[in-house]
PDB file of N, CA and C in Angstrom:
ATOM      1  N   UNK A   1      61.106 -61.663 -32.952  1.00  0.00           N
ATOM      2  CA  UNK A   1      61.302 -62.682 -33.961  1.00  0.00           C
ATOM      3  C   UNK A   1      61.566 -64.055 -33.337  1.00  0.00           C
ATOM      4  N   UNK A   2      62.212 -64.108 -32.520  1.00  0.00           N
ATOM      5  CA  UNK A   2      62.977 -65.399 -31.593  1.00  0.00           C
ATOM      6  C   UNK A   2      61.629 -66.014 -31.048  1.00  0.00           C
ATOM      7  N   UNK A   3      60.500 -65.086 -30.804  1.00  0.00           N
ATOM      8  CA  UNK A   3      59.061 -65.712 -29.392  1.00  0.00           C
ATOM      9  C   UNK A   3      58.616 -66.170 -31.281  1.00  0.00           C
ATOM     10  N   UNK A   4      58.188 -65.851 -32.661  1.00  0.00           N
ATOM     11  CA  UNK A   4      57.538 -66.130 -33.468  1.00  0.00           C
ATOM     12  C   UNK A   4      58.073 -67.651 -33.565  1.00  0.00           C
ATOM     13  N   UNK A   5      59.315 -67.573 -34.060  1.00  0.00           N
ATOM     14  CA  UNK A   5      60.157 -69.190 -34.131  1.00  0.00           C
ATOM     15  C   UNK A   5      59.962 -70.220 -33.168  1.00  0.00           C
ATOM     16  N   UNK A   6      60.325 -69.403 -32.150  1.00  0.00           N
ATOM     17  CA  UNK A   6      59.435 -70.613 -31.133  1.00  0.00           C
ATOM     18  C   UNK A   6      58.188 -70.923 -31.355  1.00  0.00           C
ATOM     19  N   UNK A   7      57.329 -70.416 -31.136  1.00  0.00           N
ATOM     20  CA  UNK A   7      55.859 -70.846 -31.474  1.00  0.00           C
ATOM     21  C   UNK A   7      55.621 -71.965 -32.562  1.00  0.00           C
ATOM     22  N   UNK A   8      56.276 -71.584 -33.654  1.00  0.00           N
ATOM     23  CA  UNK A   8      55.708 -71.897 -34.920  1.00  0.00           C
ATOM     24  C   UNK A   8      56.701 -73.206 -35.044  1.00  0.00           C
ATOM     25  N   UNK A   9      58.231 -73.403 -33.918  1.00  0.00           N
ATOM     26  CA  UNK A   9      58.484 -75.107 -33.799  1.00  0.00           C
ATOM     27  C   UNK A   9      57.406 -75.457 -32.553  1.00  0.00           C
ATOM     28  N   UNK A  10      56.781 -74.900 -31.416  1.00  0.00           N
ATOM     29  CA  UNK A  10      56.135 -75.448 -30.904  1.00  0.00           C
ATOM     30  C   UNK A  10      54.617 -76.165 -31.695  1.00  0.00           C
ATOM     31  N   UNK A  11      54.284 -75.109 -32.250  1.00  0.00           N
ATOM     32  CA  UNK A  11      52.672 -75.088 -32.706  1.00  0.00           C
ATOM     33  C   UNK A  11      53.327 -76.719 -33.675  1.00  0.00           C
ATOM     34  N   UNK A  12      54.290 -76.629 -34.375  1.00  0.00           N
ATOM     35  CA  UNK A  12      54.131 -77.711 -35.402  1.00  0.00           C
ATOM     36  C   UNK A  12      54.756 -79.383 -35.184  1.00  0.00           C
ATOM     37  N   UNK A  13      55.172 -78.890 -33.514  1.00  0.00           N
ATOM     38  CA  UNK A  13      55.110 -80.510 -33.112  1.00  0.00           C
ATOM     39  C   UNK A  13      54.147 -80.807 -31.551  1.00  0.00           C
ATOM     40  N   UNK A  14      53.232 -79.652 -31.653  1.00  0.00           N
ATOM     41  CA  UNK A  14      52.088 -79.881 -30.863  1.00  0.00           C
ATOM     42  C   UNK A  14      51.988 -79.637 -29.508  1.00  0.00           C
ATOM     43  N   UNK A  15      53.402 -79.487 -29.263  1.00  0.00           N
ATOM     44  CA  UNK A  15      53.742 -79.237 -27.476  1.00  0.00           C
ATOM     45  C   UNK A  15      52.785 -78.030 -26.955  1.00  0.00           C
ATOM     46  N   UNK A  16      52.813 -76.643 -27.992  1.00  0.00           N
ATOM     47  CA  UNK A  16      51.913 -75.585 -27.605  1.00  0.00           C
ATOM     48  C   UNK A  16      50.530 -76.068 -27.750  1.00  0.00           C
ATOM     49  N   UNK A  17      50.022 -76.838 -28.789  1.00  0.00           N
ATOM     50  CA  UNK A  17      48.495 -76.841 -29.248  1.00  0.00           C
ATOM     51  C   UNK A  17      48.295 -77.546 -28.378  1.00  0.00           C
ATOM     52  N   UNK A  18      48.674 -78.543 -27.736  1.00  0.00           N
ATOM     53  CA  UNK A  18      48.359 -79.533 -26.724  1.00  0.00           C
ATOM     54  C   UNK A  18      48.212 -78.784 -25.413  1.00  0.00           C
ATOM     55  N   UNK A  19      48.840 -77.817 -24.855  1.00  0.00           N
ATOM     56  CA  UNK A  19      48.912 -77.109 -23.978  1.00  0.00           C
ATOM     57  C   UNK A  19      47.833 -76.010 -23.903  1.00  0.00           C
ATOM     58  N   UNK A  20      47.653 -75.639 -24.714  1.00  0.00           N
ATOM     59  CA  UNK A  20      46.545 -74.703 -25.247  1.00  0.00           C
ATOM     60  C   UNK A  20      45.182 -75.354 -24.887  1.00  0.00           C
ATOM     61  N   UNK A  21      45.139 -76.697 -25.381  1.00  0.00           N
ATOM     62  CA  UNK A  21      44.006 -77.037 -25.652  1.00  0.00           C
ATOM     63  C   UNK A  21      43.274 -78.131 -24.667  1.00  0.00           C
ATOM     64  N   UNK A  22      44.002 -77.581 -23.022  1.00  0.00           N
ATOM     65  CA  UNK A  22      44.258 -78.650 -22.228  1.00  0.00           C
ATOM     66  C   UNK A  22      42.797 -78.109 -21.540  1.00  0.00           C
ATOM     67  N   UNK A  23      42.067 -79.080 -21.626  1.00  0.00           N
ATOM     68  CA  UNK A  23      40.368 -78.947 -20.257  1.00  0.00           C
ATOM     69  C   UNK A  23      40.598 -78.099 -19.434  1.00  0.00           C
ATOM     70  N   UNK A  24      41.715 -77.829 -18.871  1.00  0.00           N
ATOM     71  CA  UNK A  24      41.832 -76.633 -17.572  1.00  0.00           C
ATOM     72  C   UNK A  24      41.338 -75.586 -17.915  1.00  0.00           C
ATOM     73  N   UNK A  25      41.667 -75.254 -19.078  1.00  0.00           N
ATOM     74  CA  UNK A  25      41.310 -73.398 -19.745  1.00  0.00           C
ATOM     75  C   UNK A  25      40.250 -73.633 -19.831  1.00  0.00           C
ATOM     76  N   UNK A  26      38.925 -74.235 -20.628  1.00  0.00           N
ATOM     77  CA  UNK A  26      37.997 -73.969 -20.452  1.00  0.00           C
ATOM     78  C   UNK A  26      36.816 -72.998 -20.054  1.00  0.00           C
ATOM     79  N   UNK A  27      36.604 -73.581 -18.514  1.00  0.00           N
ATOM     80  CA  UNK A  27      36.256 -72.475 -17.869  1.00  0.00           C
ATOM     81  C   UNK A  27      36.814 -71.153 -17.149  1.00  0.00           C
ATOM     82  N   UNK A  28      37.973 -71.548 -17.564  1.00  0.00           N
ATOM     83  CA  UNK A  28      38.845 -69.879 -17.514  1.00  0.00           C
ATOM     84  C   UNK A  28      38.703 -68.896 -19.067  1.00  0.00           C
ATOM     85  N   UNK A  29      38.214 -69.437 -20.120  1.00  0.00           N
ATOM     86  CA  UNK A  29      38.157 -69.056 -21.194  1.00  0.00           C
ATOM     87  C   UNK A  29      36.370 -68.484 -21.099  1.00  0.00           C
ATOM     88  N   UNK A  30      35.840 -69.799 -21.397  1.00  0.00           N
ATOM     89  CA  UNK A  30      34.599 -68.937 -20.433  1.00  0.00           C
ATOM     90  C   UNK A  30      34.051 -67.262 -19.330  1.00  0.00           C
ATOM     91  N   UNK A  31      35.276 -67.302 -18.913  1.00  0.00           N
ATOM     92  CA  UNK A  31      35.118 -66.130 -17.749  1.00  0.00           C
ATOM     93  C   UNK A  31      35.848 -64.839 -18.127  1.00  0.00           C
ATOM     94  N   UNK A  32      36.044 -64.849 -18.937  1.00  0.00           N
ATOM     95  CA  UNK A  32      37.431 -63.901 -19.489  1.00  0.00           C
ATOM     96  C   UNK A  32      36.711 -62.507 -19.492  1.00  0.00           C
ATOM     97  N   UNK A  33      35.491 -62.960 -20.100  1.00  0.00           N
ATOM     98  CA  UNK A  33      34.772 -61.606 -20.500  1.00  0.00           C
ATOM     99  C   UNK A  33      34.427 -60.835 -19.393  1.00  0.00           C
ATOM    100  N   UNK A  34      33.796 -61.950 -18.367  1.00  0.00           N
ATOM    101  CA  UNK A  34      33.393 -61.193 -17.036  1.00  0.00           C
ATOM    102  C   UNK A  34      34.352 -60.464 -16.481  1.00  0.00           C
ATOM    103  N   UNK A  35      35.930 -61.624 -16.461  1.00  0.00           N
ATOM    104  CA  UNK A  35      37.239 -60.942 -15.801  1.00  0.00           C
ATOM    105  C   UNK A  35      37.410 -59.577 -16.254  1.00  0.00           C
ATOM    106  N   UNK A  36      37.439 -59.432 -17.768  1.00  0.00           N
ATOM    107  CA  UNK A  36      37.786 -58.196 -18.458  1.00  0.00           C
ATOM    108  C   UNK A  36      36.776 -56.531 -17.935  1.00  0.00           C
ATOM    109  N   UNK A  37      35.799 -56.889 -17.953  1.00  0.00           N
ATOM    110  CA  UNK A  37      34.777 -56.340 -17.257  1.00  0.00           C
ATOM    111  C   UNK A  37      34.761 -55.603 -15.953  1.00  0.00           C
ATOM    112  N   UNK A  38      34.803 -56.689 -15.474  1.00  0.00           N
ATOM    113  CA  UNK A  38      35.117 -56.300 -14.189  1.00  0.00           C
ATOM    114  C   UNK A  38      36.109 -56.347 -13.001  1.00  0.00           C
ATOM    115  N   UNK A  39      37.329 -56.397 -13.212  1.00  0.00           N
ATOM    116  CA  UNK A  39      38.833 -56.103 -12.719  1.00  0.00           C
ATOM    117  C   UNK A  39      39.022 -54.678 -12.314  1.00  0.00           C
ATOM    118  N   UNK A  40      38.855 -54.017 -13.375  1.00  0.00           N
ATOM    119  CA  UNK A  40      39.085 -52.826 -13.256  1.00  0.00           C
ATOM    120  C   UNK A  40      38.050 -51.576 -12.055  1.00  0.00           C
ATOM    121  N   UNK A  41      36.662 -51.737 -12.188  1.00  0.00           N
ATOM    122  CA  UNK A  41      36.067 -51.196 -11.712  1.00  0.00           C
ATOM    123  C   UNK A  41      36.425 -51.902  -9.931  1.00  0.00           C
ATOM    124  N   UNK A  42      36.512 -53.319 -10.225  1.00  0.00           N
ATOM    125  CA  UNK A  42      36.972 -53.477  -8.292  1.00  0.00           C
ATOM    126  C   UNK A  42      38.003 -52.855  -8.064  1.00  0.00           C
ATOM    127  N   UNK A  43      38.932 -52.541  -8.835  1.00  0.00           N
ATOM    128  CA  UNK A  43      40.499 -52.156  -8.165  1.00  0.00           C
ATOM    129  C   UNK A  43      40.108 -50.742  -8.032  1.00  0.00           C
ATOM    130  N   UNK A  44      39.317 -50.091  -8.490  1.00  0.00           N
ATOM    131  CA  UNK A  44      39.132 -48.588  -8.537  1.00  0.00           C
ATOM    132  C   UNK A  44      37.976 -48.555  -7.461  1.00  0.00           C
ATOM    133  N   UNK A  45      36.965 -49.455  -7.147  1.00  0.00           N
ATOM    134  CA  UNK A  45      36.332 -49.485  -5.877  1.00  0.00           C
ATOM    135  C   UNK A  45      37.759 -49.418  -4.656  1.00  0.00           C
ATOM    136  N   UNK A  46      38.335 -50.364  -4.798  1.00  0.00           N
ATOM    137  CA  UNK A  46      38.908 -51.060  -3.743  1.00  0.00           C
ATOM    138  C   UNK A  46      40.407 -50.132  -3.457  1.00  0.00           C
ATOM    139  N   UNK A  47      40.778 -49.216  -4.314  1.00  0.00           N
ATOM    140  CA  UNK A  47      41.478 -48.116  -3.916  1.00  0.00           C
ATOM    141  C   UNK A  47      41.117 -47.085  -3.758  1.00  0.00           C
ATOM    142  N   UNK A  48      39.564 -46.503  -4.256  1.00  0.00           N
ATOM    143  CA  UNK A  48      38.955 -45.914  -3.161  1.00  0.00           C
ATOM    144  C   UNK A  48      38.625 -45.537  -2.211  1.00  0.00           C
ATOM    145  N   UNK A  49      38.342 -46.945  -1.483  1.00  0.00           N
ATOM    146  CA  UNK A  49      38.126 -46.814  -0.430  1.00  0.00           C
ATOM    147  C   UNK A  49      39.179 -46.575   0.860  1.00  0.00           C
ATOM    148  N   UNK A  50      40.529 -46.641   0.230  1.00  0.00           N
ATOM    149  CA  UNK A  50      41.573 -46.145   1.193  1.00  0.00           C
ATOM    150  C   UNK A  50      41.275 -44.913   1.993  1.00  0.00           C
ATOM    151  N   UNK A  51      41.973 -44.840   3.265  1.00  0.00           N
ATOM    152  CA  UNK A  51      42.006 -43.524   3.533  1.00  0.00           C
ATOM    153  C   UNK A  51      43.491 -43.481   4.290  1.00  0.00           C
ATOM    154  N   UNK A  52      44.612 -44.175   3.691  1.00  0.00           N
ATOM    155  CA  UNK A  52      45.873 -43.599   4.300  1.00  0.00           C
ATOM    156  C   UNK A  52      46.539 -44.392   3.073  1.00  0.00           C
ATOM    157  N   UNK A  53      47.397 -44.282   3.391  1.00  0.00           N
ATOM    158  CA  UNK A  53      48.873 -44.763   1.838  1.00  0.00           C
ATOM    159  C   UNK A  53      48.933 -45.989   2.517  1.00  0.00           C
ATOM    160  N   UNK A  54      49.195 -46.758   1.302  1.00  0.00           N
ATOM    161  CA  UNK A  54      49.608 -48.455   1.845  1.00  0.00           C
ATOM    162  C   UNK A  54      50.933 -48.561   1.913  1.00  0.00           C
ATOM    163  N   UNK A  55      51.470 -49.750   2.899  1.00  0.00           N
ATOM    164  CA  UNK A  55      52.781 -49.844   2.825  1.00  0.00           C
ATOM    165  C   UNK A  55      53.309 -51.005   2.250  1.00  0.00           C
ATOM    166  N   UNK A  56      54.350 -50.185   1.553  1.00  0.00           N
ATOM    167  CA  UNK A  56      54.924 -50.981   0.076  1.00  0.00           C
ATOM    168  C   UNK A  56      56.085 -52.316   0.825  1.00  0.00           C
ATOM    169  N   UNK A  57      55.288 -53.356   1.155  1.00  0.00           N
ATOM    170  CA  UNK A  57      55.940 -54.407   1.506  1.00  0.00           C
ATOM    171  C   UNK A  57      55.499 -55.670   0.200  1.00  0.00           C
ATOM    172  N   UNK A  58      56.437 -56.178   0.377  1.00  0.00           N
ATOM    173  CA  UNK A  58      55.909 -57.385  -0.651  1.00  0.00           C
ATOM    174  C   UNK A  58      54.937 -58.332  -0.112  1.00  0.00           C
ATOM    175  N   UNK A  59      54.382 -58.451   1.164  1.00  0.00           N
ATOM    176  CA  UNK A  59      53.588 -59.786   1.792  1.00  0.00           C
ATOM    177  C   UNK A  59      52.142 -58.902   1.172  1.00  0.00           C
ATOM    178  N   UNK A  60      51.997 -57.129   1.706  1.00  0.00           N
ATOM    179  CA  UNK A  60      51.078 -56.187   1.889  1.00  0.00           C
ATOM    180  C   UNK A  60      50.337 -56.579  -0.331  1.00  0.00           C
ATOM    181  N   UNK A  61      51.074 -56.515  -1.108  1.00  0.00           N
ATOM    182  CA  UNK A  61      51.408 -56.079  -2.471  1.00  0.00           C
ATOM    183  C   UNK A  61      50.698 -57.423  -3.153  1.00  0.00           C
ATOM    184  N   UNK A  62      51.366 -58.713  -2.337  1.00  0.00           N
ATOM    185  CA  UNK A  62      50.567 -60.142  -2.694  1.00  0.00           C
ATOM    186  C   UNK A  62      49.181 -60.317  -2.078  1.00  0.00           C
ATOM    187  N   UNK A  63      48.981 -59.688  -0.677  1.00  0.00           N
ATOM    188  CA  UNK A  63      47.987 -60.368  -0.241  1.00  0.00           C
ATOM    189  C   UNK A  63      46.533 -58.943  -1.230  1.00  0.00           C
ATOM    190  N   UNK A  64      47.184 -58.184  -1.406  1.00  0.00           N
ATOM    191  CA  UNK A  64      46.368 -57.565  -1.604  1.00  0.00           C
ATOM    192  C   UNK A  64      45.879 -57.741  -3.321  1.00  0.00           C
ATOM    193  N   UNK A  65      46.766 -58.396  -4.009  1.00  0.00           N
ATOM    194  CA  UNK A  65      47.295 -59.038  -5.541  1.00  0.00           C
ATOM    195  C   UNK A  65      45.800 -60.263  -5.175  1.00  0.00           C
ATOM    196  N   UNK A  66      46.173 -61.069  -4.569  1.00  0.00           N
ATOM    197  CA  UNK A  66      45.283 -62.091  -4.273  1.00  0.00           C
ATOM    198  C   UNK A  66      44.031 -62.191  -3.981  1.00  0.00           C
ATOM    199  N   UNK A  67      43.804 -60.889  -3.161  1.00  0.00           N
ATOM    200  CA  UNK A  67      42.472 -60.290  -2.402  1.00  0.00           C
ATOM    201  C   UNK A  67      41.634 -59.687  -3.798  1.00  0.00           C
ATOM    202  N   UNK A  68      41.996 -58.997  -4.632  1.00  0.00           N
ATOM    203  CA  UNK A  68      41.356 -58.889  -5.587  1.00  0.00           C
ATOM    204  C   UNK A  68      41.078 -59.770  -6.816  1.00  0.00           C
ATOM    205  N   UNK A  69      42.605 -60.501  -7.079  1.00  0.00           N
ATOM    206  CA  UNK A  69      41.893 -61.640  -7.624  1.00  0.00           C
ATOM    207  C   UNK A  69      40.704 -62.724  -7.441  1.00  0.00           C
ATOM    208  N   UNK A  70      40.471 -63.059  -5.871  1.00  0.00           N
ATOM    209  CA  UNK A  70      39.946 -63.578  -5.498  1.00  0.00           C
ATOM    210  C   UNK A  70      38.408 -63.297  -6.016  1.00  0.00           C
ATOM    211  N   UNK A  71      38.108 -61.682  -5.383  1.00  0.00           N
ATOM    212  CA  UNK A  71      36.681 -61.337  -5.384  1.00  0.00           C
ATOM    213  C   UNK A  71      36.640 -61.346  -7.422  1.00  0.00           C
ATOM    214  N   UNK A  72      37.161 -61.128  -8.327  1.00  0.00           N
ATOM    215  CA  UNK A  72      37.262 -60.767  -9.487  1.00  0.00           C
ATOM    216  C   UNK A  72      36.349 -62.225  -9.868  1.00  0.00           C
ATOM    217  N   UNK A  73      37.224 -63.450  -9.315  1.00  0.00           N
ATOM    218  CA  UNK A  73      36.752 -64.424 -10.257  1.00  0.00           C
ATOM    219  C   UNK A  73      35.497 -64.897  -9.346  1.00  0.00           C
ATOM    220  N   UNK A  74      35.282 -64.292  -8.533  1.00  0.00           N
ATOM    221  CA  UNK A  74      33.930 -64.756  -7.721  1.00  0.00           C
ATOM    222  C   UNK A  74      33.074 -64.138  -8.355  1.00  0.00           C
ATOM    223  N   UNK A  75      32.750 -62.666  -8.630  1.00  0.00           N
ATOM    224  CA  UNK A  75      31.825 -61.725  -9.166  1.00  0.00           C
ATOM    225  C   UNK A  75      31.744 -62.015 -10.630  1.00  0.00           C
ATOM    226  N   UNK A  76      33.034 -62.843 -11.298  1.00  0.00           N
ATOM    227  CA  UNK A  76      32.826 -62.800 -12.819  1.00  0.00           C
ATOM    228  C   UNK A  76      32.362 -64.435 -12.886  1.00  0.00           C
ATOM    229  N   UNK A  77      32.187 -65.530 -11.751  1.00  0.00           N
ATOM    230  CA  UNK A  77      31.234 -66.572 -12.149  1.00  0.00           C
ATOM    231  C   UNK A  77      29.738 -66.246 -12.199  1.00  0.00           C
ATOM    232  N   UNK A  78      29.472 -65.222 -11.202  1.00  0.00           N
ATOM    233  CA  UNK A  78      27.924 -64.795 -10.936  1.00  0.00           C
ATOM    234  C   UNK A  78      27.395 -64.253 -12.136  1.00  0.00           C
ATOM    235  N   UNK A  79      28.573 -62.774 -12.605  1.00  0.00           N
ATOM    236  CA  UNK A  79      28.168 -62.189 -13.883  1.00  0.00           C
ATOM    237  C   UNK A  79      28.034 -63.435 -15.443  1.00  0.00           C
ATOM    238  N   UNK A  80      28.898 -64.095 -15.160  1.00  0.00           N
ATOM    239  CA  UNK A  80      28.838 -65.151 -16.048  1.00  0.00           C
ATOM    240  C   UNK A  80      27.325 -65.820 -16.266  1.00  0.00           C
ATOM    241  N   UNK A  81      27.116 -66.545 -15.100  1.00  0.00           N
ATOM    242  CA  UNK A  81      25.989 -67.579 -14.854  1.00  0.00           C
ATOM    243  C   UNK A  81      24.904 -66.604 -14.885  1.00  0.00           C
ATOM    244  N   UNK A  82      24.777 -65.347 -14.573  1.00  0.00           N
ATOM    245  CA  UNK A  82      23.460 -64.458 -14.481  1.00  0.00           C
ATOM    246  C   UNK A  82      23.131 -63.679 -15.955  1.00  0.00           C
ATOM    247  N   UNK A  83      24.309 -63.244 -16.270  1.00  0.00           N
ATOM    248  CA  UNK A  83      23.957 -62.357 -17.850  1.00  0.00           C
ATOM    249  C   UNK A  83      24.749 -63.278 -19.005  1.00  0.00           C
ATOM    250  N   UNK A  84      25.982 -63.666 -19.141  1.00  0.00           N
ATOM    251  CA  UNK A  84      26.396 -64.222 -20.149  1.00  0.00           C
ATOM    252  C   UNK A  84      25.485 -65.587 -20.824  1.00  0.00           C
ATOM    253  N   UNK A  85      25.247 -66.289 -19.907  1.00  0.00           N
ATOM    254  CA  UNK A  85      25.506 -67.835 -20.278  1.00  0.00           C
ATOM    255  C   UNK A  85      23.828 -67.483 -20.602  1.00  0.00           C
ATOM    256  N   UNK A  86      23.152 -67.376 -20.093  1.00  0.00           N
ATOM    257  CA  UNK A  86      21.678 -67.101 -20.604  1.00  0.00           C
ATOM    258  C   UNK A  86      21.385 -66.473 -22.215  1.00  0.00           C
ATOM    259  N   UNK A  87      22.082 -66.012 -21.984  1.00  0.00           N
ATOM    260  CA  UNK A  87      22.307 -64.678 -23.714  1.00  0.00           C
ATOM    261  C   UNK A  87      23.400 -65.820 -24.371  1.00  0.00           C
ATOM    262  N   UNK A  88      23.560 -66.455 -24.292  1.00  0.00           N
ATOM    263  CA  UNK A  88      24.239 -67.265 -25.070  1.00  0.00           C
ATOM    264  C   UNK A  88      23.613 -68.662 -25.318  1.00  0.00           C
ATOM    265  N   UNK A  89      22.865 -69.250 -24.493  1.00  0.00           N
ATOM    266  CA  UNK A  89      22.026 -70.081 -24.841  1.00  0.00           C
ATOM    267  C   UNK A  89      20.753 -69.287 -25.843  1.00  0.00           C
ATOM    268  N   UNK A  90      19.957 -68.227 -25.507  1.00  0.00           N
ATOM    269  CA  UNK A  90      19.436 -67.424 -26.155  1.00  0.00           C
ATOM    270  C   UNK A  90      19.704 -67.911 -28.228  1.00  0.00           C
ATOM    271  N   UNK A  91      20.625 -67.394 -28.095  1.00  0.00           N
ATOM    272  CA  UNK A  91      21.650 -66.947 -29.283  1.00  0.00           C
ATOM    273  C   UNK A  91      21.688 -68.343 -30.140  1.00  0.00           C
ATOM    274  N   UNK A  92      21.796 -69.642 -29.036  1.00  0.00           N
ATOM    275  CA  UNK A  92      21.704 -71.381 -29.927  1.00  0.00           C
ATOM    276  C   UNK A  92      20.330 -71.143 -30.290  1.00  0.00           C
ATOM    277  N   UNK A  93      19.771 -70.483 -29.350  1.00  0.00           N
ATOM    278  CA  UNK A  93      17.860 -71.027 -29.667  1.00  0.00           C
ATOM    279  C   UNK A  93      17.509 -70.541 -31.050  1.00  0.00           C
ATOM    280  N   UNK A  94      17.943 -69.042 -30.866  1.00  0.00           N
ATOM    281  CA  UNK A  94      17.721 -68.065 -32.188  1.00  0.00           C
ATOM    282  C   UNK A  94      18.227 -68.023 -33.465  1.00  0.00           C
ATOM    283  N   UNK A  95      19.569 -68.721 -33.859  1.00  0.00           N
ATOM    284  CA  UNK A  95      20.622 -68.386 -34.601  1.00  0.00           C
ATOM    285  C   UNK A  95      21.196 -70.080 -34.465  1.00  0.00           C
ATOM    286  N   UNK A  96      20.589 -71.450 -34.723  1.00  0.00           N
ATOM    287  CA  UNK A  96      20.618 -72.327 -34.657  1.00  0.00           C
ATOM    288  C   UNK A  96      22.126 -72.479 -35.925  1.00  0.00           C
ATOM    289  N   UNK A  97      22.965 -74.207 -35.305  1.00  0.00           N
ATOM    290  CA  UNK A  97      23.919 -73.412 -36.414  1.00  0.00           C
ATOM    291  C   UNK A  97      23.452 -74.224 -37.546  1.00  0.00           C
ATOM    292  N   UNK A  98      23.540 -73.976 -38.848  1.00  0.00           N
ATOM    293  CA  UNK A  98      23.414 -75.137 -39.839  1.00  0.00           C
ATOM    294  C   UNK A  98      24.381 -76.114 -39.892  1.00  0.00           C
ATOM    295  N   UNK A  99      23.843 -77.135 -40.334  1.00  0.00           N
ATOM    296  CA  UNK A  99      24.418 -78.297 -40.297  1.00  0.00           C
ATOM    297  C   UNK A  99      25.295 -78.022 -41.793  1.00  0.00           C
ATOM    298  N   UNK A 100      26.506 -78.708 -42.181  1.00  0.00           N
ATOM    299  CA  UNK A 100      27.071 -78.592 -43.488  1.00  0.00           C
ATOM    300  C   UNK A 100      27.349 -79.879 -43.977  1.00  0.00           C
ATOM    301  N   UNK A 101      26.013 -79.442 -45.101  1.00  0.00           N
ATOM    302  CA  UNK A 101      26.125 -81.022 -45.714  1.00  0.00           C
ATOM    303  C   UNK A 101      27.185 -81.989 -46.065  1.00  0.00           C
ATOM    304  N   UNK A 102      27.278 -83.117 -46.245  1.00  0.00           N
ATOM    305  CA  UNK A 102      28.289 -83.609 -46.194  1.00  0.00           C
ATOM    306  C   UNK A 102      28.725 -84.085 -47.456  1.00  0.00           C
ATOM    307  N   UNK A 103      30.059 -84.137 -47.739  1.00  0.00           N
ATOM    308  CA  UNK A 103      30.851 -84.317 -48.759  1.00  0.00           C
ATOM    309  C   UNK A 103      30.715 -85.277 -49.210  1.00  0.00           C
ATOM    310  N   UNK A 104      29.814 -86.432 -50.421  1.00  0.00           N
ATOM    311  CA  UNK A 104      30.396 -87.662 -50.726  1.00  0.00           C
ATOM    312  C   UNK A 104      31.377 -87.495 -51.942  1.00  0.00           C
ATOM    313  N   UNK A 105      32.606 -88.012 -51.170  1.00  0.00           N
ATOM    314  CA  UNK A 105      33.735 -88.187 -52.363  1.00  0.00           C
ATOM    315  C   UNK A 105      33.574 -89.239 -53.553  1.00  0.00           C
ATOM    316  N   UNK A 106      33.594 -88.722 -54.576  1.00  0.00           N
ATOM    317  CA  UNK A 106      33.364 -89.610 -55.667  1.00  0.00           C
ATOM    318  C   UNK A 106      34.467 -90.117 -56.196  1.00  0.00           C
ATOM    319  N   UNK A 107      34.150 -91.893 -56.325  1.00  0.00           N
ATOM    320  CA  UNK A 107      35.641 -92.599 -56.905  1.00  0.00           C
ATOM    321  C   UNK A 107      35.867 -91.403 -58.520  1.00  0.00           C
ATOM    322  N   UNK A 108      37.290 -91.497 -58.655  1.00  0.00           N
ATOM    323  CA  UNK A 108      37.602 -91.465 -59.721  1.00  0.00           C
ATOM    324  C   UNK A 108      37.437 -92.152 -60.955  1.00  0.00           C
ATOM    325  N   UNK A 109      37.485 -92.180 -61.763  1.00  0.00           N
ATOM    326  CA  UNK A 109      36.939 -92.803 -62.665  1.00  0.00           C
ATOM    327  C   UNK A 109      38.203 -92.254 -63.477  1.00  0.00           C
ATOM    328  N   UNK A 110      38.604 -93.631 -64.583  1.00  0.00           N
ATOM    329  CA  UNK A 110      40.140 -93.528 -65.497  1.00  0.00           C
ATOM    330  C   UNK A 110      40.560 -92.784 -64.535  1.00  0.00           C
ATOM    331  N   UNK A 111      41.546 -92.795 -63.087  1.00  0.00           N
ATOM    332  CA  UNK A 111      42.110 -91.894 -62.884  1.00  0.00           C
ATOM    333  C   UNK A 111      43.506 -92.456 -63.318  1.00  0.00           C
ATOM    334  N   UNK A 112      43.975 -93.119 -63.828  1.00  0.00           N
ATOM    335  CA  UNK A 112      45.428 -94.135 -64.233  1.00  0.00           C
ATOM    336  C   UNK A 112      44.726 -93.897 -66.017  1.00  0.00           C
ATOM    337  N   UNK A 113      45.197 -92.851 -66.714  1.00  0.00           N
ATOM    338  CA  UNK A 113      45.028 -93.100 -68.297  1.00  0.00           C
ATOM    339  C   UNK A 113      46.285 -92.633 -68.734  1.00  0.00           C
ATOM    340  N   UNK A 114      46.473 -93.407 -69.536  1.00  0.00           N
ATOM    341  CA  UNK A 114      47.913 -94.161 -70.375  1.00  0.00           C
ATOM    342  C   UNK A 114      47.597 -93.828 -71.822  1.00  0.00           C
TER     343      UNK A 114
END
């Protein structure tokens, strides 16, 4: 209840929407799908390929935290730029959006009757 209240004073004096809506995410929003995709199948490659127990140090835990992040967002710009973004231009070509006509507001007329 306490994380909803927050939000909803953040969201309504903009500190979150502004934050949200900052150019950085972008192309991290963009990639999400690839990330989602494919995270999992590297970590299950990449503990595979062990052949002794790792040792549970914290430097061992980050570098190896990092090492997969790394290749994740490398393989999910390629998957991006090779299958997504093509099928999505596709999709403008095919499924064009309509335009929505536009509103002319009409004066009132007697809107002050006495």
């Amino acid at each position: 209840m306490p994380i909803f209240i927050t939000n909803r004073k953040c969201m309504r004096h903009g500190i979150l929407n502004r934050f949200l809506s900052w150019q950085l995410f972008t192309p991290l929003s963009r990639l999400c799908y690839s990330i989602y995709l494919l995270h999992f199948p590297i970590l299950w490659i990449r503990i595979s390929w062990r052949r002794s127990l790792v040792p549970f140090h914290h430097y061992d835990i980050i570098t190896e935290f990092f090492g997969v992040l790394m290749i994740t967002l490398m393989l999910s710009v390629f998957f991006h730029l090779a299958f997504e973004a093509p099928f999505l231009k596709l999709e403008q070509i095919w499924f064009p959006e309509k335009s929505k006509p536009t509103e002319v507001k009409k004066p009132l007329e007697n809107a002050h009757t006495t």
